[in-house]
Every structure is written in structure tokens, then in C-alpha cells.
Protein backbone atom coordinates (compact mmCIF):
# COMPACT_ATOMS: atom_id res chain seq x y z
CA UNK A 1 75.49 -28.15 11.81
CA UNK A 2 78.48 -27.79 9.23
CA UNK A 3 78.08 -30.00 6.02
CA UNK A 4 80.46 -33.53 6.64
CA UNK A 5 82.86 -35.20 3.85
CA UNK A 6 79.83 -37.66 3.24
CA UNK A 7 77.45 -35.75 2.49
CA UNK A 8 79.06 -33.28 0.29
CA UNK A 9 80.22 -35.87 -1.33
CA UNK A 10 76.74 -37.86 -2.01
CA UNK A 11 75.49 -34.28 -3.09
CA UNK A 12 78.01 -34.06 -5.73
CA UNK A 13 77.47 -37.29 -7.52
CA UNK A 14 73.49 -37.04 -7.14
CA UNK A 15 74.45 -33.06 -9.07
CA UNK A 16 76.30 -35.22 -11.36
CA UNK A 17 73.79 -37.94 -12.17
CA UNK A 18 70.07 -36.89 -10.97
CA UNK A 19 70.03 -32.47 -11.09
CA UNK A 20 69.68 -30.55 -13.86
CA UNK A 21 68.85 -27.56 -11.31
CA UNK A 22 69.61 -28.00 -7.39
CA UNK A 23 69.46 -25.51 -4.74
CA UNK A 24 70.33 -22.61 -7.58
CA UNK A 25 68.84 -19.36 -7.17
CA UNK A 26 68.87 -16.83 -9.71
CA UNK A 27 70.33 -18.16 -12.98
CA UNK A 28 74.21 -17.42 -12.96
CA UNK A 29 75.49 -16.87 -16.74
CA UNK A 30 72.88 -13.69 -16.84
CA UNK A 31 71.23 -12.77 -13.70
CA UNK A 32 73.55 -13.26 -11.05
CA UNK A 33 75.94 -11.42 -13.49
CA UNK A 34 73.03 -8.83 -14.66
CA UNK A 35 72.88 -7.97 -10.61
CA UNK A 36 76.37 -7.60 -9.95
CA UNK A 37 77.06 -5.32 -12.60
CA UNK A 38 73.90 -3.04 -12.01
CA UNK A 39 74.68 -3.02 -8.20
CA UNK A 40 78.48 -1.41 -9.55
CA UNK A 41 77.43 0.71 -12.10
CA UNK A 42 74.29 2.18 -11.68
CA UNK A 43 74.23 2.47 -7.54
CA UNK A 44 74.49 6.35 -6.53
CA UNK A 45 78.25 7.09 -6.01
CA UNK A 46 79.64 3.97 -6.06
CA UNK A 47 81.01 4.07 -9.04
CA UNK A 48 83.34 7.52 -8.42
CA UNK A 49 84.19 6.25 -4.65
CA UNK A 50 85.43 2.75 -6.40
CA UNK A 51 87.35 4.91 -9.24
CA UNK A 52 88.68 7.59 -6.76
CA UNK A 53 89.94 4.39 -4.41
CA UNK A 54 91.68 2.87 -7.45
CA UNK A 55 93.69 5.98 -8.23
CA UNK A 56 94.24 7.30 -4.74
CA UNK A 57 94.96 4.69 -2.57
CA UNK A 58 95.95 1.82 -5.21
CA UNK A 59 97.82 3.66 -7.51
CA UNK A 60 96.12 2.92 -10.33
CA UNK A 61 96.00 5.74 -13.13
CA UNK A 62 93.44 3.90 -15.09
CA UNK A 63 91.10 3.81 -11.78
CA UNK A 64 88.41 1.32 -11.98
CA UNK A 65 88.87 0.60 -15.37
CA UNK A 66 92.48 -0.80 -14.70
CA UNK A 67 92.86 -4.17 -16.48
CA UNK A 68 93.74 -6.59 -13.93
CA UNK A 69 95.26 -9.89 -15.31
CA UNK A 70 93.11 -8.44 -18.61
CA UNK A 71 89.85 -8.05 -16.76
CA UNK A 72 88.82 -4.46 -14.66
CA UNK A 73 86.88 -4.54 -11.40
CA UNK A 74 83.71 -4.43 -13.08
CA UNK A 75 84.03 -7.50 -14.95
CA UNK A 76 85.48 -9.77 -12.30
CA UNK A 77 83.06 -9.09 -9.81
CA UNK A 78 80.52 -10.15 -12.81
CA UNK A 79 82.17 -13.14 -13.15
CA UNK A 80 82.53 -13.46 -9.61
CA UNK A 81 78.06 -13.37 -9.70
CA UNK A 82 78.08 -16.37 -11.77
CA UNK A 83 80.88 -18.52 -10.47
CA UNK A 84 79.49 -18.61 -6.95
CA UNK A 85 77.66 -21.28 -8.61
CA UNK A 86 80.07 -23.19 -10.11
CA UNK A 87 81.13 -26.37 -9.31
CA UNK A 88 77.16 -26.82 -8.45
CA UNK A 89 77.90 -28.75 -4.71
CA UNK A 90 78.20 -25.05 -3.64
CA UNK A 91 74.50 -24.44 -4.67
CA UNK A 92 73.39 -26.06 -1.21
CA UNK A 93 75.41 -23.84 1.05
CA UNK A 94 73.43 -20.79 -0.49
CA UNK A 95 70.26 -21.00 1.81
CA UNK A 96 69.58 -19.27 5.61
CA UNK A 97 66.25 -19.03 7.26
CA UNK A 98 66.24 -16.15 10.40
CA UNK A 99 63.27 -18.01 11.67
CA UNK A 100 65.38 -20.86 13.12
CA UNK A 101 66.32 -21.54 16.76
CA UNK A 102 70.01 -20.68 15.60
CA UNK A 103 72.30 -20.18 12.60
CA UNK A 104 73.87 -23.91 13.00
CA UNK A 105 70.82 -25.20 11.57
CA UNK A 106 69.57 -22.09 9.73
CA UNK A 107 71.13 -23.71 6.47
CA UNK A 108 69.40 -26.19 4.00
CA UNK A 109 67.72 -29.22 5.22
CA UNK A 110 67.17 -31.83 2.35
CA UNK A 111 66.29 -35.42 3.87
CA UNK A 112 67.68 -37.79 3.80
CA UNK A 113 70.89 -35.99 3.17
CA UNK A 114 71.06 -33.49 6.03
CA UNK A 115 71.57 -30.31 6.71
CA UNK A 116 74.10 -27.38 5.05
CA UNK A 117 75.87 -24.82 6.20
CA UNK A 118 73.65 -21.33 6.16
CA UNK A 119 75.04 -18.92 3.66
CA UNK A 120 76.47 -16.53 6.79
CA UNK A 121 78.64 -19.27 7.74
CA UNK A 122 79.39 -19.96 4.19
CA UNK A 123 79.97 -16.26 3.31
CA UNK A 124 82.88 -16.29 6.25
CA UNK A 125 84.39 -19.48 6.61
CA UNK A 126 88.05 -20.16 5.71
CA UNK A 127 86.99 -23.49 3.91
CA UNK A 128 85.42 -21.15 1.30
CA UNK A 129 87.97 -19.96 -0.77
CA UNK A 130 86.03 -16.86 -2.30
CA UNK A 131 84.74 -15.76 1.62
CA UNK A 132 84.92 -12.82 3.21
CA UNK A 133 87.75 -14.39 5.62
CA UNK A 134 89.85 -14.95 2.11
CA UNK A 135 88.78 -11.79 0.68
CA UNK A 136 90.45 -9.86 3.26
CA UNK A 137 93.41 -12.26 2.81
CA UNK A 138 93.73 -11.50 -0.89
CA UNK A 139 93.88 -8.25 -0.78
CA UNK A 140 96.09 -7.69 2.31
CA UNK A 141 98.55 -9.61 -0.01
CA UNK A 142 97.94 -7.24 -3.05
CA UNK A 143 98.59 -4.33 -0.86
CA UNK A 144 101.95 -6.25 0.13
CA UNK A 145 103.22 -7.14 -3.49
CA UNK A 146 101.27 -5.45 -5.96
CA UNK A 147 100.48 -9.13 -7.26
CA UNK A 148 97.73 -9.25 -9.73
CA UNK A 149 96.69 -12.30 -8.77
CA UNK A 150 95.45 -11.66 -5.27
CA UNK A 151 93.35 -8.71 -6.44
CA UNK A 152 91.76 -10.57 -9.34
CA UNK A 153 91.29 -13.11 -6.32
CA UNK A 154 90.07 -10.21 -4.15
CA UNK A 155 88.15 -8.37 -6.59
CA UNK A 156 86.02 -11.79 -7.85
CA UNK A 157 85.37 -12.41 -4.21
CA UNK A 158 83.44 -9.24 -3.87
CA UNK A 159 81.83 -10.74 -6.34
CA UNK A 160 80.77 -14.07 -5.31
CA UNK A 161 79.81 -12.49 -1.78
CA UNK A 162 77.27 -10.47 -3.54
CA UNK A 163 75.81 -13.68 -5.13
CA UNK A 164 74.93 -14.50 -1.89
CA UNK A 165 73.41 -11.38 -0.90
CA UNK A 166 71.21 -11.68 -3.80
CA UNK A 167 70.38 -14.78 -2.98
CA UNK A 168 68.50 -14.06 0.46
CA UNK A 169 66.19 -11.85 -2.03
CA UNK A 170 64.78 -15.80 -3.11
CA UNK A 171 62.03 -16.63 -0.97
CA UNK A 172 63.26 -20.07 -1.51
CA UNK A 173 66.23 -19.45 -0.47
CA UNK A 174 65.17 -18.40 3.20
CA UNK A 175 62.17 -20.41 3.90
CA UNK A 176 63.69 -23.99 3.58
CA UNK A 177 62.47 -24.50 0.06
CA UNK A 178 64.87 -26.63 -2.05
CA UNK A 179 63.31 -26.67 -5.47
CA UNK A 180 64.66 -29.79 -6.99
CA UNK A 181 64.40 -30.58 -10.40
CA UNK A 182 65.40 -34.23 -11.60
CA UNK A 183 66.79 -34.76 -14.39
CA UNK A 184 68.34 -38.49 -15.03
CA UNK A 185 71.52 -38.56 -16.07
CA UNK A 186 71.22 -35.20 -17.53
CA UNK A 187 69.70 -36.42 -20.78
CA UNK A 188 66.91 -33.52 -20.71
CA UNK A 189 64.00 -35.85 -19.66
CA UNK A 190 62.84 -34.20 -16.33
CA UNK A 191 61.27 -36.57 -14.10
CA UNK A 192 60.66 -34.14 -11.00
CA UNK A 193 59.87 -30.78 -11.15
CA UNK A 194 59.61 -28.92 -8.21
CA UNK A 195 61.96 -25.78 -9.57
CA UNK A 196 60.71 -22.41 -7.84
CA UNK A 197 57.62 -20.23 -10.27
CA UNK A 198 59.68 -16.63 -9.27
CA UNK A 199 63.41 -18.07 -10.59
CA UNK A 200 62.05 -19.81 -13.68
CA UNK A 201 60.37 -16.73 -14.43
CA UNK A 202 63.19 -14.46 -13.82
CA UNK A 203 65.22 -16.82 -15.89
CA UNK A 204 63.16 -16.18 -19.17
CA UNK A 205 62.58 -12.18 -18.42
CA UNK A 206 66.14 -11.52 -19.74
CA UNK A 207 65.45 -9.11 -22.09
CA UNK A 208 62.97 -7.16 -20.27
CA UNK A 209 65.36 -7.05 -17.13
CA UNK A 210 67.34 -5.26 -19.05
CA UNK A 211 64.60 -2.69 -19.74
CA UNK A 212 63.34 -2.05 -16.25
CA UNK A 213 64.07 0.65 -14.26
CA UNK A 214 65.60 -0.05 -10.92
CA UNK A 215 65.84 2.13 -7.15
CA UNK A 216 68.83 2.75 -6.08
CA UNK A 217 68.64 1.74 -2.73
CA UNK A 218 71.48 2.70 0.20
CA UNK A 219 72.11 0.82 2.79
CA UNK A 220 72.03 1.93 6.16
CA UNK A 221 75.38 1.82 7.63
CA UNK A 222 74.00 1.68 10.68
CA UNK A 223 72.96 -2.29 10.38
CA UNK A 224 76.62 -3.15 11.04
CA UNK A 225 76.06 -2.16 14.33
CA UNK A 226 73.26 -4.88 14.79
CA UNK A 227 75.75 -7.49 14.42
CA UNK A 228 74.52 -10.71 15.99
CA UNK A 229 77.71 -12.17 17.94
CA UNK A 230 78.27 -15.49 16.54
CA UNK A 231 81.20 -17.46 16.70
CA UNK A 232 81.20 -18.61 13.16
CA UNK A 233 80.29 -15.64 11.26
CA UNK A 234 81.97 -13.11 13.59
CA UNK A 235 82.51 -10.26 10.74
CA UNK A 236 79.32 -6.97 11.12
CA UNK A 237 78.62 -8.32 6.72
CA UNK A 238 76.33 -10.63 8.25
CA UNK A 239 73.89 -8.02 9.45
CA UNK A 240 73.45 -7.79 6.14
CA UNK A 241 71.64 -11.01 6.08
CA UNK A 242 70.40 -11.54 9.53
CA UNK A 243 71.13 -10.23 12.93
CA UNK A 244 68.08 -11.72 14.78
CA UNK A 245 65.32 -9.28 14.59
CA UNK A 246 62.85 -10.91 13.43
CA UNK A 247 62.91 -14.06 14.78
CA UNK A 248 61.22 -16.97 16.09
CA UNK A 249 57.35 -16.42 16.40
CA UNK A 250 57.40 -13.59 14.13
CA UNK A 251 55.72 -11.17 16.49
CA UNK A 252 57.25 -8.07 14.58
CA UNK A 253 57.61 -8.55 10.79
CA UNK A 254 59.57 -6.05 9.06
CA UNK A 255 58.09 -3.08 6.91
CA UNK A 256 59.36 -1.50 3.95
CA UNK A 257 60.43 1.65 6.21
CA UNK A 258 62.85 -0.86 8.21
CA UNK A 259 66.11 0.15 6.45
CA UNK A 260 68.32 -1.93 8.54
CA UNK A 261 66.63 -5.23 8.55
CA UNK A 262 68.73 -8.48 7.32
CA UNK A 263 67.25 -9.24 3.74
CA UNK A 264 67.38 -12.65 4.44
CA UNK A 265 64.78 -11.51 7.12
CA UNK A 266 62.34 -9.44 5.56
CA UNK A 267 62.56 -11.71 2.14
CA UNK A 268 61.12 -14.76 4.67
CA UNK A 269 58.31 -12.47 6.56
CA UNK A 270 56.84 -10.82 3.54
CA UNK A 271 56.90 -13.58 0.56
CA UNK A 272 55.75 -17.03 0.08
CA UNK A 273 56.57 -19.78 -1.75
CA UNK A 274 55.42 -23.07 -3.17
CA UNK A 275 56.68 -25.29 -0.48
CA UNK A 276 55.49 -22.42 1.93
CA UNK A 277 52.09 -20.81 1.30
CA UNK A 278 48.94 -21.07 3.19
CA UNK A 279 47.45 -24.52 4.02
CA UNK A 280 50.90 -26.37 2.69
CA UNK A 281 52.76 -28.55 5.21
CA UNK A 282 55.55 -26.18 5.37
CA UNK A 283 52.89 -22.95 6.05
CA UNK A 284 52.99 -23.17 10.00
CA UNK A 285 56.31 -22.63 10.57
CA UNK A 286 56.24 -19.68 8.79
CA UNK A 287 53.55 -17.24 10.71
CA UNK A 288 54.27 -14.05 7.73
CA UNK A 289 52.97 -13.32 5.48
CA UNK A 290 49.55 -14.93 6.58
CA UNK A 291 46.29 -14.44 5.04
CA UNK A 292 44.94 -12.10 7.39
CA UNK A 293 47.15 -9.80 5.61
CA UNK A 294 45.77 -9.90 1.86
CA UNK A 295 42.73 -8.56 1.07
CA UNK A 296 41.81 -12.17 -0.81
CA UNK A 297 38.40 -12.61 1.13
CA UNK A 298 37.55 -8.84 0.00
CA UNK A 299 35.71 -7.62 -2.98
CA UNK A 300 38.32 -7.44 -5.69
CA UNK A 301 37.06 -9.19 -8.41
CA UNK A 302 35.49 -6.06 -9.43
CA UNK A 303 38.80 -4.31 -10.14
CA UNK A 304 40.89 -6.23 -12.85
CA UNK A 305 44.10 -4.06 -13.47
CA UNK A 306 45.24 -4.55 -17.09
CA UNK A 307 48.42 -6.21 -18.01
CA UNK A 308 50.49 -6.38 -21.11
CA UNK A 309 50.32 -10.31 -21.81
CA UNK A 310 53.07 -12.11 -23.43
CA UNK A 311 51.11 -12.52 -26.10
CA UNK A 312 51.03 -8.69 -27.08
CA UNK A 313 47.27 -8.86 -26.11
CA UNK A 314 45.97 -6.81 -22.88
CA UNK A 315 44.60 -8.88 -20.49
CA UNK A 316 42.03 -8.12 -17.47
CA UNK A 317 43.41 -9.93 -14.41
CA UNK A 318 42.80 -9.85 -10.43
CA UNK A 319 45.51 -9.56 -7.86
CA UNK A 320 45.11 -9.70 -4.32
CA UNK A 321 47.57 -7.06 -2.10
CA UNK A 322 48.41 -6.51 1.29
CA UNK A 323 46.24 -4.96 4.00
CA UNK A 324 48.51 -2.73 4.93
CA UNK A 325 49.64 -1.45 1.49
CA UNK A 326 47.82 1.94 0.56
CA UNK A 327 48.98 2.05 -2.57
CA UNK A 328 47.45 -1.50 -3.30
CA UNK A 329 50.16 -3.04 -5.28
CA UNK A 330 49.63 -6.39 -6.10
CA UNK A 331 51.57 -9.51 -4.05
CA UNK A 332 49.81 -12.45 -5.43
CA UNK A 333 47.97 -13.31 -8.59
CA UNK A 334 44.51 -14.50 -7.96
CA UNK A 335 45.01 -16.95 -11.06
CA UNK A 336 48.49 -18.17 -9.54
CA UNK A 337 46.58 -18.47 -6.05
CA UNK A 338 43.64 -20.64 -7.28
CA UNK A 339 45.45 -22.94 -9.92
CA UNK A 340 48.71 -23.72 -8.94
CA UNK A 341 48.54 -22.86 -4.85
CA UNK A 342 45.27 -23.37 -3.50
């Protein structure tokens, strides 16, 4: 079901007078940016296939680091990463759970205001002006008359498409869990706070992101052959997201050695979230992860792991992990479980 004039409209002036954060995922100024810059420049190989593709088959000497309308690649697709966001009405359209009947109501569902568009639809669709469908547009126009504009226009689509990729790594963000956070009149006196634990933390970890090492991960180029055949996102990029194996009644969950599984998909079957966990009135729609498949009921409070505290102090603290994880690494704090979950 595709958002109407009404109730974009009542979304924007309840952004305007009531949220200080909406549907957001990942904070955009940093993160989002942080993500799209790290996914350019650190990735195996992308960076020399992106600076041979510039000199070869643009024409551009300087390769990547060609200044287009004063910015290179690398810095419009960053700014692409944080304008996805921006004017915050688009917030709502950044949400897709695989575990509904169909995409056309896969989006966010807030009552009483309705339901969005999913983020595949939103990722394609012509009424987006930084899609896919215009991305393709832009830059068959650079390659026509060398115009600047159309490959900044290209180049920060790229990067508002990733924004959205990133996104379906938010459990939130595809299990149906809005997050709201009111704020009156934006005058900084929060009167509802339901903003998501894993983004608020992420928000305040920027200079240890920084820090941390990352895997560079490749994708599998054969998901774009898994293509589900939908009308409304009819480009293979939505495999990226979803192409309908794991579905409905969750009878095969994906594993980590799945390399061509939406992310939208294995981000829903293998995290919870607030809204979402165990024994919440969201929990039964979701049948993974359950808790058959932690080790909570099992003898662990013998085995603390120690943890570098904010505080600079080491603390002893208990984690609970998955069944089926031999190397034990931890997927829930027991503290986190107990106080603010259970």
C-alpha cells in the first residue's frame, strides 16, 4: 500500500511539531556518512575498479578523485548517506519486513496513520528523486553531455541507495518497530521515549567506530539472480534486501554461511528488538530468533567474560549466545535481558 497525499502530509507536520527522532535509523551527519565512506574506501578493490572506471571509460584524468561541481565521488556519496534523511518525512519510507504476506504492506505500519511504502519500493520508484530508477537517469544524461550536474546527481544517489541498504542492518527497521521519540514542539523536553537501545548506542560510539576494525565482506553476485519478480521494484538491487527466502513461518532462518540472503532478511531472523523480543506483543509474529536458541536457561552465570566499562574499570558481566554458535559469542546481555526486556 503506497503512502497517500494525506498521510504524508500529517507525517510531516507531526515531524515538525511532536519528533525529535522518527523512523531514523542510524544517525545521518556521522554514521550513515561513517558507512558510506568505509564501504568506498576500505572494501577490497573497489576503490581501483571505481578509479580505473573514472579514467577509462569517463575520461577523467584525475580518476576518482575528480572534483565534480567541487566535490569527488567519495564525498558525494557521503553526503548522499546523510541526506537520505533529510527532509525527515522520508524517514518512514526507510522500513521493510520479509516476513510479510507481500512487499505492498512490507513497509511501516504506524496507527493511526497507516502504512508506508517498504524501502524496495522506495529505493526504485520514480517519485523518489535519488532512486535507483533516477540514478540510472542521471547518469545516462552525464554520459550524453558531460553535465556535471547529473553525475553529482548520479553519484549522491549511489549514495542515498546505500543509506538504505544500511538501514535493513536495524533490527528496527525490519521487524515493524518504529521507535518514536516525542518531543513537543521541539523544545528538548521529551515526553515519549521509545527510541531503539542499538541506534542510541551507535549514536554515542563515534569515536570508537572509528577505531574498530571492520570485514570486508563481498557480495555474492550471484543474489541478483534471486530476484523476486515484482512489479514495483522490478530492478535484481532488491535481492539485495529481500527476494523471499525466508519468509512467512520462518521454517529456514538464514546462517552466517548464507552469502546470498537479503539483509533485510537475515537482520529480522537473527536479532530482536524492544518492540519484538520474547513475551512482547509484537514477539509472535516474529518466530526467529526464539529462545530455544540461546543458551539463557543454561549454566552461564559461572562464566562472566570481562569487559572494558565506560568507566575505564573492568567489569565481570554474563551474556547469553546462540545454540548454534561454537564460538559462543555473545547476542544478548543478561543485564539488558533482565532489566530493560524481561
Amino acid at each position: 500500500m503506497k503512502i497517500t497525499i494525506f498521510k504524508l502530509f500529517f507525517f510531516s507536520v507531526c515531524c515538525l511539531l511532536l519528533f525529535c527522532q522518527d523512523g531514523r535509523a542510524y544517525e545521518n551527519k556521522f554514521t550513515h556518512r561513517f558507512i558510506n565512506e568505509k564501504a568506498v574506501e576500505d572494501h577490497s578493490n573497489v576503490a581501483e575498479v571505481l578509479d580505473e572506471v573514472f579514467k577509462s571509460s569517463l575520461g577523467f584524468d584525475d580518476g576518482k578523485n575528480v572534483k565534480i561541481k567541487g566535490k569527488t565521488f567519495l564525498e558525494w556519496v557521503s553526503e548522499g548517506g546523510e541526506r537520505e534523511d533529510v527532509p525527515e518525512w522520508r524517514c518512514p519510507m526507510h522500513f521493510h519486513d520479509p516476513l510479510s504476506e507481500n512487499w505492498d504492506i512490507a513497509g511501516l505500519s504506524i496507527p493511526p496513520i497507516g502504512s508506508f511504502e517498504s524501502m524496495i519500493y522506495w529505493a526504485q520508484s520514480s517519485n523518489n528523486d535519488y532512486s535507483w530508477f533516477w540514478a540510472r537517469e542521471y547518469y545516462y544524461q552525464a554520459l550524453q553531455t558531460g553535465s556535471e550536474e547529473q553525475y553529482a546527481k548520479t553519484f549522491r544517489s549511489i549514495g542515498q541507495l546505500m543509506h538504505l541498504v544500511s538501514d535493513a542492518a536495524v533490527p528496527a527497521h525490519v521487524r515493524n518497530d518504529a521507535h518514536l521519540k516525542f518531543d513537543l514542539f521541539n523544545l528538548g523536553v521529551v515526553k515519549y521515549d521509545d527510541s531503539d537501545p542499538y541506534e542510541n548506542w551507535v549514536k554515542k560510539q563515534h569515536s570508537k567506530i572509528k577505531m574498530m576494525e571492520y570485514d570486508s565482506v563481498t557480495i555474492d553476485r550471484a543474489i541478483f539472480d534471486m530476484v523476486d519478480a515484482s512489479t514495483s521494484a522490478p530492478s535484481p538491487i532488491s535481492a539485495l534486501w529481500d527476494h523471499d527466502e525466508y519468509n512467512l513461518g520462518g521454517s529456514n532462518p538464514p546462517e552466517d554461511s548464507n552469502t546470498t540472503i537479503g539483509l533485510a532478511e537475515y537482520t529480522n531472523a537473527n536479532f530482536w528488538t524492544e518492540a519484538t523480543f520474547p513475551w512482547n506483543f509484537n514477539s509472535g509474529y516474529y518466530p526467529h530468533p526464539s529462545l530455544e536458541e540461546i543458551n539463557y536457561e543454561e549454566n552461564v552465570w559461572l562464566n562472566p567474560k570481562q569487559v572494558d566499562a565506560e568507566d575505564g574499570v573492568t567489569d565481570n558481566r554474563i551474556y547469553f549466545s546462540k545454540k548454534s554458535d561454537p564460538d559462543g559469542t555473545p547476542f544478548v546481555a543478561a543485564g539488558y535481558w533482565y532489566w530493560q526486556l524481561y
